[in-house]
Protein backbone atom coordinates (compact mmCIF):
# COMPACT_ATOMS: atom_id res chain seq x y z
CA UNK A 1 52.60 88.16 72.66
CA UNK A 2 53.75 87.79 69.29
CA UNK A 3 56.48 90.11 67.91
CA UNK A 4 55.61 92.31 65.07
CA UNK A 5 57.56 90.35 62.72
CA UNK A 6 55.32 87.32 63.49
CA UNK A 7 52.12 89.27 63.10
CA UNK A 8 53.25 90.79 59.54
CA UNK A 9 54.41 87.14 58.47
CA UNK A 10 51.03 86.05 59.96
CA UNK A 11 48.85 88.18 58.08
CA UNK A 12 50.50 88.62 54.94
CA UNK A 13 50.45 84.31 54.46
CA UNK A 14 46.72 84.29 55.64
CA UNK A 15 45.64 87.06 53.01
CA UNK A 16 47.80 86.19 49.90
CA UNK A 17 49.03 82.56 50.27
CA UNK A 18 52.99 83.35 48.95
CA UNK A 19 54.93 80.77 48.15
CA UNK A 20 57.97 83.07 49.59
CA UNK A 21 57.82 85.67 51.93
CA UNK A 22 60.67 87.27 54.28
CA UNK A 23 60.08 90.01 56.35
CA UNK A 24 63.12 91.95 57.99
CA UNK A 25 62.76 94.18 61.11
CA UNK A 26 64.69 97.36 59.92
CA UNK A 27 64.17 99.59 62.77
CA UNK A 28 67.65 99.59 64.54
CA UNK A 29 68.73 101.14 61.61
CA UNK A 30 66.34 104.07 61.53
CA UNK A 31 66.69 104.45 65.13
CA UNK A 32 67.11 108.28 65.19
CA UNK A 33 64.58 108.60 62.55
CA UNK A 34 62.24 111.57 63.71
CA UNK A 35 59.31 109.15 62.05
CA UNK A 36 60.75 106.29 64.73
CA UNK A 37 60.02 108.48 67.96
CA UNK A 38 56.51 106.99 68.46
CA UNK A 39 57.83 103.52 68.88
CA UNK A 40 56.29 102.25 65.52
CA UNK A 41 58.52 100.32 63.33
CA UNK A 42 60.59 99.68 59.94
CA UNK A 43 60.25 96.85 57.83
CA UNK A 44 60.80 95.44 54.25
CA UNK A 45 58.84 92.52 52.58
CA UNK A 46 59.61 90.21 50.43
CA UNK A 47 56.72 88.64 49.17
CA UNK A 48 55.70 86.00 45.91
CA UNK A 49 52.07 85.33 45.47
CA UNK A 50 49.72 83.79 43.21
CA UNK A 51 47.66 87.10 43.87
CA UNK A 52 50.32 89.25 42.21
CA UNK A 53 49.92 87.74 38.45
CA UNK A 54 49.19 90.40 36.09
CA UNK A 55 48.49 92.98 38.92
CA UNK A 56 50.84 96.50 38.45
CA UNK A 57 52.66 97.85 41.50
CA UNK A 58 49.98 99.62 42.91
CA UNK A 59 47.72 96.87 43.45
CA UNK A 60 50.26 94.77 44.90
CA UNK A 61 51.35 97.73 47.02
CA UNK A 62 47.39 97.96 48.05
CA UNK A 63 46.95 94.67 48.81
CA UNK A 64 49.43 93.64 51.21
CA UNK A 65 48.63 97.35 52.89
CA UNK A 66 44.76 95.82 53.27
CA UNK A 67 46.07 92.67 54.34
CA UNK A 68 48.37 94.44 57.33
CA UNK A 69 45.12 96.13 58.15
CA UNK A 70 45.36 98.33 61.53
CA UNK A 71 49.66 97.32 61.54
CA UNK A 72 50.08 100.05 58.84
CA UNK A 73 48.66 102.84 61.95
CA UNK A 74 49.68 101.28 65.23
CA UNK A 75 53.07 99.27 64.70
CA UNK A 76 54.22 100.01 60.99
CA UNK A 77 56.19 103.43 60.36
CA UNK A 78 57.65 102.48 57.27
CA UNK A 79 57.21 99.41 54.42
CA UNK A 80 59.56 98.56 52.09
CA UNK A 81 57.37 96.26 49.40
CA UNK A 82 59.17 93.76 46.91
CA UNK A 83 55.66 91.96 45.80
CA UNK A 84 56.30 89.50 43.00
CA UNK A 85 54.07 87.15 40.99
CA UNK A 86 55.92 83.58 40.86
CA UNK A 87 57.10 83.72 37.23
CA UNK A 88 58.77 87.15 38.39
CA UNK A 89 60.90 85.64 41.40
């Protein structure tokens, strides 16, 4: 089984193709987080695509949601985006 860092890193590189893209398990620090309870998890991305150029926020922020799919109700709590286009690393 695959840890849920794997599976974000898996699906965010199949959907948008980033050139860069680090995702950090934050959950040990929200650990007595009432939001943390029902096991689900913390995370911040890091993430330069192609995808991103001349998209605003939002549609960056949409995108990698739709590309973590089912994650964002079973195994994501909380998502800390940093979505780039390569001229903006």
């Amino acid at each position: 089984m695959s840890t849920r860092v794997e599976q974000i890193r898996a699906r965010l590189g199949a959907a948008l193709a980033p050139s860069v893209l680090d995702v950090e398990d934050e959950s040990h620090r929200h650990a007595k987080h009432p939001g943390a309870r029902d096991g689900r998890g913390h995370f911040r991305v890091h993430v330069v695509s192609e995808t991103f150029r001349g998209q605003p926020a939002l549609a960056r922020h949409r995108a990698v949601y739709a590309a973590l799919g089912e994650l964002m109700q079973t195994d994501i709590h909380a998502l800390a985006i940093d979505a780039r286009a390569p001229e903006e690393e």
